[in-house]
PDB file of N, CA and C in Angstrom:
ATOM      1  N   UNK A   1       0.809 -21.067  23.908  1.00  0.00           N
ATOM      2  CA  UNK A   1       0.925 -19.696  23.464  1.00  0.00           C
ATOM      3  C   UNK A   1       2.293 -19.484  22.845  1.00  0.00           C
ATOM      4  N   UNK A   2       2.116 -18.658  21.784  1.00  0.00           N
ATOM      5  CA  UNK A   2       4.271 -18.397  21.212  1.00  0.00           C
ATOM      6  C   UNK A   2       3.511 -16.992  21.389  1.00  0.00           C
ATOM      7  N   UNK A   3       4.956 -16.694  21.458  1.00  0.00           N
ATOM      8  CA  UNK A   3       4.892 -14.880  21.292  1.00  0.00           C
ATOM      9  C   UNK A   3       6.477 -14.819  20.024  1.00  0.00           C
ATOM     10  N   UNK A   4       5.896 -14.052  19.014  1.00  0.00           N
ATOM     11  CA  UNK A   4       6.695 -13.823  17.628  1.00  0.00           C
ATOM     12  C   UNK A   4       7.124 -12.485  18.170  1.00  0.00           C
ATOM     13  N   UNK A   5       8.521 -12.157  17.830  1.00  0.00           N
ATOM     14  CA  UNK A   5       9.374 -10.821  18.130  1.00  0.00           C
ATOM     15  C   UNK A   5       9.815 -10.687  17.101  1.00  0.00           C
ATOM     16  N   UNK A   6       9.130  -8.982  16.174  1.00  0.00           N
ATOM     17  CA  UNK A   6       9.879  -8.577  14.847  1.00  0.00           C
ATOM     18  C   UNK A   6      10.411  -7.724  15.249  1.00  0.00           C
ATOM     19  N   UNK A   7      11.723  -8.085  15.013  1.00  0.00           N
ATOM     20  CA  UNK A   7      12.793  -7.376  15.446  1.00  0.00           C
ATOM     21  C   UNK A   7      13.659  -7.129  13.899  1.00  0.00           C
ATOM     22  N   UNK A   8      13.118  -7.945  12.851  1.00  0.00           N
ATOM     23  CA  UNK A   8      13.857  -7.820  12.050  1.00  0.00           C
ATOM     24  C   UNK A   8      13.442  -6.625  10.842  1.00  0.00           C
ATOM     25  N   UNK A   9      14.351  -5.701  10.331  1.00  0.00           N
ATOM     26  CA  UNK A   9      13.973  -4.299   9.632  1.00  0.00           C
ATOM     27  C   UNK A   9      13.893  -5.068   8.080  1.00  0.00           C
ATOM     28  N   UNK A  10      12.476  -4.543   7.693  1.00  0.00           N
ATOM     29  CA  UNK A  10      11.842  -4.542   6.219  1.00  0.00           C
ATOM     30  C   UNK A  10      11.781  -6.150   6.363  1.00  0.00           C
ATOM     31  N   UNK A  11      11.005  -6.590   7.601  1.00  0.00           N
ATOM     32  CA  UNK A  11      10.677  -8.103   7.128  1.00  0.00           C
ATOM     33  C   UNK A  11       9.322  -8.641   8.035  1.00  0.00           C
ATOM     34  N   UNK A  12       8.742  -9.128   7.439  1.00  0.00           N
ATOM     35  CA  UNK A  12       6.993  -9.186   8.146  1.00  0.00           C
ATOM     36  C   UNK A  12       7.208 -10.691   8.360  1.00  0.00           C
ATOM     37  N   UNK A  13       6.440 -10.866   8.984  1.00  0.00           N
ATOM     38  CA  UNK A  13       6.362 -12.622   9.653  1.00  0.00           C
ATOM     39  C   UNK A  13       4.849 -12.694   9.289  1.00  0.00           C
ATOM     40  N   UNK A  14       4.983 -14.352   8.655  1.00  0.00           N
ATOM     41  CA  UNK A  14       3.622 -14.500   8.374  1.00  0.00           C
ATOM     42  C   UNK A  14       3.220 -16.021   9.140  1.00  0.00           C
ATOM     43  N   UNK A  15       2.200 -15.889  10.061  1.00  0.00           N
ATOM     44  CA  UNK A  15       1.592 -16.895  10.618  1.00  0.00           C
ATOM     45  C   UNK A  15       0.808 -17.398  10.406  1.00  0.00           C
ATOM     46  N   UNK A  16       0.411 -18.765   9.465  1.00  0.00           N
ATOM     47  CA  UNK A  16      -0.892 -18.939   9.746  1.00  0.00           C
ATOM     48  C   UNK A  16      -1.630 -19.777  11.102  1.00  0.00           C
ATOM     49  N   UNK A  17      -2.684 -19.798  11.003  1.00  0.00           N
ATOM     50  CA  UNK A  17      -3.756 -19.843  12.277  1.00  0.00           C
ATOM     51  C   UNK A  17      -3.354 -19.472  13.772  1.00  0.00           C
ATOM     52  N   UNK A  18      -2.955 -18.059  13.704  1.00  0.00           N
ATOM     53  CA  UNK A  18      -2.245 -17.881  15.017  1.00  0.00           C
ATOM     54  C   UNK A  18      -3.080 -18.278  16.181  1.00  0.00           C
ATOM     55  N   UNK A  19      -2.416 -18.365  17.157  1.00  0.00           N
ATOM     56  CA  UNK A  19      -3.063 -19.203  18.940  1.00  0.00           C
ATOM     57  C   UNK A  19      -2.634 -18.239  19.033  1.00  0.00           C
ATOM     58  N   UNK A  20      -3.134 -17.033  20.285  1.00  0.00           N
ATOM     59  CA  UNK A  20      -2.599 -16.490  21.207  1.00  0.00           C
ATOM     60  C   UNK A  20      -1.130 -16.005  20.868  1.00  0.00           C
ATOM     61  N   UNK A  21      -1.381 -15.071  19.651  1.00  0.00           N
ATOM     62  CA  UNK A  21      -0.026 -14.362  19.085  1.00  0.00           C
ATOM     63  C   UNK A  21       0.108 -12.791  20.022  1.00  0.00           C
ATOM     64  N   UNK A  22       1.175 -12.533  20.604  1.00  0.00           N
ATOM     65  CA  UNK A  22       1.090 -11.466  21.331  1.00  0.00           C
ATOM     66  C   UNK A  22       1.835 -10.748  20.591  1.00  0.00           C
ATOM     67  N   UNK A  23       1.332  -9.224  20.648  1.00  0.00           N
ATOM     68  CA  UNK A  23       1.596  -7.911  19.615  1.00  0.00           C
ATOM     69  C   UNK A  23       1.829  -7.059  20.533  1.00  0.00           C
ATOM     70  N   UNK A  24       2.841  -5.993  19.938  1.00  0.00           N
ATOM     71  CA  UNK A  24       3.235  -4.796  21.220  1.00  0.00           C
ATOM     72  C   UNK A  24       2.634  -3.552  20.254  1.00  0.00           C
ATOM     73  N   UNK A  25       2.668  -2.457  21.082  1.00  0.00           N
ATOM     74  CA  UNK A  25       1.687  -1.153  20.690  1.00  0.00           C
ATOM     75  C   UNK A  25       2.741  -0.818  19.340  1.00  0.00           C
ATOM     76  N   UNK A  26       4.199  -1.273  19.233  1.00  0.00           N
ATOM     77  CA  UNK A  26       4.957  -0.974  18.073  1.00  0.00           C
ATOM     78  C   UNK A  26       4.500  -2.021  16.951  1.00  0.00           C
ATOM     79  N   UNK A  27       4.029  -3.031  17.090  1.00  0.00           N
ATOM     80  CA  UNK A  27       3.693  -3.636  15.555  1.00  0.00           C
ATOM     81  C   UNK A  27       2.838  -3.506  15.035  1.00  0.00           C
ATOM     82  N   UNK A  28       2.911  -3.616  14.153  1.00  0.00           N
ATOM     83  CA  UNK A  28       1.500  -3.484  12.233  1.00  0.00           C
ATOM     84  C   UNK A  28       1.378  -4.703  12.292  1.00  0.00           C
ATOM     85  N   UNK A  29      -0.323  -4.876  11.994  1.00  0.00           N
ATOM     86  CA  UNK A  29      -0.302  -6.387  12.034  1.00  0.00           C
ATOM     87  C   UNK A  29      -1.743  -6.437  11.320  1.00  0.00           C
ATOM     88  N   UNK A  30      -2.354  -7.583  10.241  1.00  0.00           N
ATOM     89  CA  UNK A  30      -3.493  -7.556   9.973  1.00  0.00           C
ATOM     90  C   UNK A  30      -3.892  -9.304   9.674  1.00  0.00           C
ATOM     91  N   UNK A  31      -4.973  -9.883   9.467  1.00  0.00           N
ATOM     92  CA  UNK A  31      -5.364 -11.129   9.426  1.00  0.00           C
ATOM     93  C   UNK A  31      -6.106 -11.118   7.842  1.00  0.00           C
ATOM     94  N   UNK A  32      -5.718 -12.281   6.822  1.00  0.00           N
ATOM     95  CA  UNK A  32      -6.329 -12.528   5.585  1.00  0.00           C
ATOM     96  C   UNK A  32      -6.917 -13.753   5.460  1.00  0.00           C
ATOM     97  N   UNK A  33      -7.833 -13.775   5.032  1.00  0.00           N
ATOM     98  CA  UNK A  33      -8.022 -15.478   4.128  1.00  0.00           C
ATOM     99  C   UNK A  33      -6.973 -15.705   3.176  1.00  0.00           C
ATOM    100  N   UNK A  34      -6.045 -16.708   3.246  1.00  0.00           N
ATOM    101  CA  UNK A  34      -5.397 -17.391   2.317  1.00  0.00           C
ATOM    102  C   UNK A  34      -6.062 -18.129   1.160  1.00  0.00           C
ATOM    103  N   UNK A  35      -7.318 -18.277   1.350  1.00  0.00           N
ATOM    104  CA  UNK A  35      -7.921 -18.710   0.117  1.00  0.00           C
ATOM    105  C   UNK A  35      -8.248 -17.635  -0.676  1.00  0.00           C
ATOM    106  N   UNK A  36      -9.226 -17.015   0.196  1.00  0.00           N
ATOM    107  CA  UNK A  36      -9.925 -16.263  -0.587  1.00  0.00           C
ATOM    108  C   UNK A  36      -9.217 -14.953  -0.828  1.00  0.00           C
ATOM    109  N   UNK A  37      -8.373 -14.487  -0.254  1.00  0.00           N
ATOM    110  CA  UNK A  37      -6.948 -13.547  -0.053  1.00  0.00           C
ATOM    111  C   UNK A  37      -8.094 -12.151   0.077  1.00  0.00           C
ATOM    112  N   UNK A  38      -9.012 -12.294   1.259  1.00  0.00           N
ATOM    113  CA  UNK A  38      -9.659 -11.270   1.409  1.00  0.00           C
ATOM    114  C   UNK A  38      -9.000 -10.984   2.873  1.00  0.00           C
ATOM    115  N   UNK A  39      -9.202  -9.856   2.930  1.00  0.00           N
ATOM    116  CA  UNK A  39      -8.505  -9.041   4.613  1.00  0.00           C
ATOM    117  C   UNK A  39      -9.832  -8.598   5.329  1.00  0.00           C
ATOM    118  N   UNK A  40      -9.436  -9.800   6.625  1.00  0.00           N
ATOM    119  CA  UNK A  40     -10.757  -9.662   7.524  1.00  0.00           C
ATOM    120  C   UNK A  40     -10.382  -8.243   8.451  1.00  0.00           C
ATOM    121  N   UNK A  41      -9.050  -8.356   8.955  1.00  0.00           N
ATOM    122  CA  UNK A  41      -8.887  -7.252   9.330  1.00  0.00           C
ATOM    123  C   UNK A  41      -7.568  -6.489   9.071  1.00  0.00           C
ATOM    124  N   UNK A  42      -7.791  -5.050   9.110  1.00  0.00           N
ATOM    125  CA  UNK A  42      -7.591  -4.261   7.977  1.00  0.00           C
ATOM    126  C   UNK A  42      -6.544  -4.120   8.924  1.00  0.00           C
ATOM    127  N   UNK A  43      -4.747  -3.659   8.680  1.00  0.00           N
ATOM    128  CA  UNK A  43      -3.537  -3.245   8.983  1.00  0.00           C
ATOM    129  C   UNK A  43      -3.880  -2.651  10.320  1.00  0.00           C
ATOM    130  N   UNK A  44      -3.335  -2.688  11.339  1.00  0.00           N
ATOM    131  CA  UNK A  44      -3.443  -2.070  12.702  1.00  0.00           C
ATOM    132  C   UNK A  44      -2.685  -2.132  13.789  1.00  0.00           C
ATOM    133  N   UNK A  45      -2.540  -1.387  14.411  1.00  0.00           N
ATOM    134  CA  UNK A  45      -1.157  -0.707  15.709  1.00  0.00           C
ATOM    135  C   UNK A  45      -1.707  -1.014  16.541  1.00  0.00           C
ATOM    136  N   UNK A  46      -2.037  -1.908  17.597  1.00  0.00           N
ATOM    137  CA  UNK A  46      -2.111  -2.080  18.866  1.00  0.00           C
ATOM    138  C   UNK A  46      -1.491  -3.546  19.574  1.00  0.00           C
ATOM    139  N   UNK A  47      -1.668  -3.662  20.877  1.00  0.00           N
ATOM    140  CA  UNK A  47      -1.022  -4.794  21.408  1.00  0.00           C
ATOM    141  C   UNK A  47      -2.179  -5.623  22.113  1.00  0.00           C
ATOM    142  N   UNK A  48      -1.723  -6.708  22.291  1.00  0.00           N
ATOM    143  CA  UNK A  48      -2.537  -7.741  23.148  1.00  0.00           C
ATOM    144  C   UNK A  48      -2.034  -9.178  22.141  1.00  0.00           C
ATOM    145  N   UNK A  49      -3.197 -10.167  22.628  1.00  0.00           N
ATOM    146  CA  UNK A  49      -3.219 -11.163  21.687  1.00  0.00           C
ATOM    147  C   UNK A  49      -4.245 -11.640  20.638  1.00  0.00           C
ATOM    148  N   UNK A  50      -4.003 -12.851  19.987  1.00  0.00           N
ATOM    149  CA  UNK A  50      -4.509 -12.695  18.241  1.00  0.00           C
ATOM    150  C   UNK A  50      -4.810 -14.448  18.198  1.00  0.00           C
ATOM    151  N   UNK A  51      -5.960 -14.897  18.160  1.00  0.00           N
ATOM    152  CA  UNK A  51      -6.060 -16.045  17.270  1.00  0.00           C
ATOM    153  C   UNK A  51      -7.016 -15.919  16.364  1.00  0.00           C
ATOM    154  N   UNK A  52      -6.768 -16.690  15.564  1.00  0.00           N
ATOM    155  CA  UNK A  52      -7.970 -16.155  14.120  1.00  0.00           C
ATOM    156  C   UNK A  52      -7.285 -18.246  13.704  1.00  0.00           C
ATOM    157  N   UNK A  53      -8.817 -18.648  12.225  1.00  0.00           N
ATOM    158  CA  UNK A  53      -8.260 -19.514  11.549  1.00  0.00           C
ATOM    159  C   UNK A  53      -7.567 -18.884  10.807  1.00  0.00           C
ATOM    160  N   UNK A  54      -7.256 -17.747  10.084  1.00  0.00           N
ATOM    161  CA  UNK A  54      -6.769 -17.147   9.034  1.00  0.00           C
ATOM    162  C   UNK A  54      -4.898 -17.051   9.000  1.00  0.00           C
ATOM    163  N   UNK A  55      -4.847 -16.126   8.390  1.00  0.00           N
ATOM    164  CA  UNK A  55      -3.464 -16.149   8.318  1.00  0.00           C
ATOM    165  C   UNK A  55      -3.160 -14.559   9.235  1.00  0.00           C
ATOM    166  N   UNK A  56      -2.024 -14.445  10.020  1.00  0.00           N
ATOM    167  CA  UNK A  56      -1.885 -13.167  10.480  1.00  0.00           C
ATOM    168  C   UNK A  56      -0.311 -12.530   9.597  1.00  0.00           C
ATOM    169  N   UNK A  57       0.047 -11.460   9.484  1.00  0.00           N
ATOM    170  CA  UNK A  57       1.138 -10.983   8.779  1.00  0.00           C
ATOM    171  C   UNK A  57       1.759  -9.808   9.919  1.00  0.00           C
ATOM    172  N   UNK A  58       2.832  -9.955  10.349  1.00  0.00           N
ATOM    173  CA  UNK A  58       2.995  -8.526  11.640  1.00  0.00           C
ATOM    174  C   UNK A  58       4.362  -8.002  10.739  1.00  0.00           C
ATOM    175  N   UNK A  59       4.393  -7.007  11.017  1.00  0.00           N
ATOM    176  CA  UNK A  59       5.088  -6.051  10.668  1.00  0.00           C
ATOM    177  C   UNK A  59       5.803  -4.817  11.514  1.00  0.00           C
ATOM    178  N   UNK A  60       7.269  -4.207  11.226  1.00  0.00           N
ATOM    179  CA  UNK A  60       7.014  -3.258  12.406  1.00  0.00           C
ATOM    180  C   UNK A  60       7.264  -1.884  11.553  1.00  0.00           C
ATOM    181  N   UNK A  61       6.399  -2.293  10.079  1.00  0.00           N
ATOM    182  CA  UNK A  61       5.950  -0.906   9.744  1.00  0.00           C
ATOM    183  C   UNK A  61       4.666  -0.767   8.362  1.00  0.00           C
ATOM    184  N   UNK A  62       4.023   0.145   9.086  1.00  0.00           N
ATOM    185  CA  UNK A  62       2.825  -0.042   7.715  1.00  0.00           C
ATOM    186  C   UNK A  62       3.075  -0.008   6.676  1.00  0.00           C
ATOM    187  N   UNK A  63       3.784   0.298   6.029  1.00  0.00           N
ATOM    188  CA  UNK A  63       4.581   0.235   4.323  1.00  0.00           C
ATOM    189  C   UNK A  63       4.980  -1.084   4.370  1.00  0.00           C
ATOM    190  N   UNK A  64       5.144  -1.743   4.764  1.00  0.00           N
ATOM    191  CA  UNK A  64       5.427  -3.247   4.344  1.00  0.00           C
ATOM    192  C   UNK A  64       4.505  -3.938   4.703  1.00  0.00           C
ATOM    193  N   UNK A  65       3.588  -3.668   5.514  1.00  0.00           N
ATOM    194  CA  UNK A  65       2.164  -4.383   5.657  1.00  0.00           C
ATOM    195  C   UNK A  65       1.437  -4.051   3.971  1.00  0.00           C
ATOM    196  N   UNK A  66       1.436  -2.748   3.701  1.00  0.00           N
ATOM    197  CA  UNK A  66       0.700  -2.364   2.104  1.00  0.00           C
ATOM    198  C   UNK A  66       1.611  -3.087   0.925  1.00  0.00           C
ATOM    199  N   UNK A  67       2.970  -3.219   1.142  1.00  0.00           N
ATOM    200  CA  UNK A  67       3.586  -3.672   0.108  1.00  0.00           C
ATOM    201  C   UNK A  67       3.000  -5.591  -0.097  1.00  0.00           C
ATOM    202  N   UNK A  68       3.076  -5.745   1.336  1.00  0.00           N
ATOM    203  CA  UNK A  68       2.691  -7.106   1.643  1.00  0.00           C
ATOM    204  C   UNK A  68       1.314  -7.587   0.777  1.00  0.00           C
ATOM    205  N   UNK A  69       0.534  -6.702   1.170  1.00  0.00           N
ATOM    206  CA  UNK A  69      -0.880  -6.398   0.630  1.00  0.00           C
ATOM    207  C   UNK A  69      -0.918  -6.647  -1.099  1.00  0.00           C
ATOM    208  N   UNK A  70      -0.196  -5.405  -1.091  1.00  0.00           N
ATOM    209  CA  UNK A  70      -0.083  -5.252  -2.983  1.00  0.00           C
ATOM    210  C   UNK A  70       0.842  -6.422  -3.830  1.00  0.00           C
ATOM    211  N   UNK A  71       1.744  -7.057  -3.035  1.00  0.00           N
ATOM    212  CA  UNK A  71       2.048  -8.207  -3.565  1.00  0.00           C
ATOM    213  C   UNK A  71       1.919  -9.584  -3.569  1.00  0.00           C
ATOM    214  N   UNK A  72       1.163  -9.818  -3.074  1.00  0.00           N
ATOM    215  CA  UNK A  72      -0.081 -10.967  -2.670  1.00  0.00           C
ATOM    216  C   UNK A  72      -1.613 -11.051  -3.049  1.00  0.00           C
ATOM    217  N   UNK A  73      -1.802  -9.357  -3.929  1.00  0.00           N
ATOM    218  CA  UNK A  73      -2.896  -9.713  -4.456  1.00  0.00           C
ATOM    219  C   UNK A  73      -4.403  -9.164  -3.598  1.00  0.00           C
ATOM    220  N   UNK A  74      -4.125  -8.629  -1.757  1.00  0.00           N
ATOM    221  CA  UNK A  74      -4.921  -9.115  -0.833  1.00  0.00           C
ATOM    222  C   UNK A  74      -6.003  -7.735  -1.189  1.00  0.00           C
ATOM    223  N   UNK A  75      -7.133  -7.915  -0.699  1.00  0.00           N
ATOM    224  CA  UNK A  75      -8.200  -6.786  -0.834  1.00  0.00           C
ATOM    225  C   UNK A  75      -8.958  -6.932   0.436  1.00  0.00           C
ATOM    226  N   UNK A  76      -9.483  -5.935   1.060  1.00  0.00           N
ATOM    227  CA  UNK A  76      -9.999  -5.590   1.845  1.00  0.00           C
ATOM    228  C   UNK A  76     -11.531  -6.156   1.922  1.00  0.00           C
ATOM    229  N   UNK A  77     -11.658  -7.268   2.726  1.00  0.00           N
ATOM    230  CA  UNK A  77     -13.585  -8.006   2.902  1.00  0.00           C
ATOM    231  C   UNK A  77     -14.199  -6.339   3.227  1.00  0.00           C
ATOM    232  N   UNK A  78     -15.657  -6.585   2.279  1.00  0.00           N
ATOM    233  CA  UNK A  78     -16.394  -5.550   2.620  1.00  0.00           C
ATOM    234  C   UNK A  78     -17.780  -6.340   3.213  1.00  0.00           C
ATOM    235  N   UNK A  79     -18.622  -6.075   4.455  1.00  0.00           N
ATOM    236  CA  UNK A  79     -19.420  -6.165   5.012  1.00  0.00           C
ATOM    237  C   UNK A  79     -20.428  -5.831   4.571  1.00  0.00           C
TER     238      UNK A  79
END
C-alpha cells in the first residue's frame, strides 16, 4: 500500500495503476484511461482507498483537476 500526501499548492500528482491509494475528505481526485484519455471517473471529494488499472490524478483543488482535464485533452466516458 503507499499513501501519496498533496501537500503541495497548484500541483496534482499523477499515478498510474494506483494499489490502495489513500485519499482524505480534502482531496480532488479522478481516474482516466491514458490511452484512450477517457475519464472513468469523474473529479471527486471523498476519502478512503483507490486501485484502478488506469491512471489516478489527486489534487487538493478542483480547478486544477479541470485545468488538468483541459490540458490533457481528457473527456468524460459516457455509459
Amino acid at each position: 500500500m503507499k499513501i501519496y500526501s498533496n501537500q503541495n499548492v497548484n500541483a496534482e500528482q499523477v499515478i498510474p495503476f494506483p494499489d490502495e491509494v489513500h485519499t482524505t475528505e480534502q482531496d480532488w481526485w479522478m481516474i482516466y484511461n491514458a490511452d484512450t484519455k477517457l475519464i472513468t471517473i469523474e473529479p471527486l471529494q471523498c476519502s478512503g482507498y483507490t486501485s484502478s488499472p488506469f491512471t489516478m490524478v489527486i489534487s487538493d483543488r478542483k480547478e486544477e483537476l479541470d485545468q488538468y482535464i483541459a490540458d490533457h485533452g481528457l473527456t468524460v466516458q459516457m455509459n
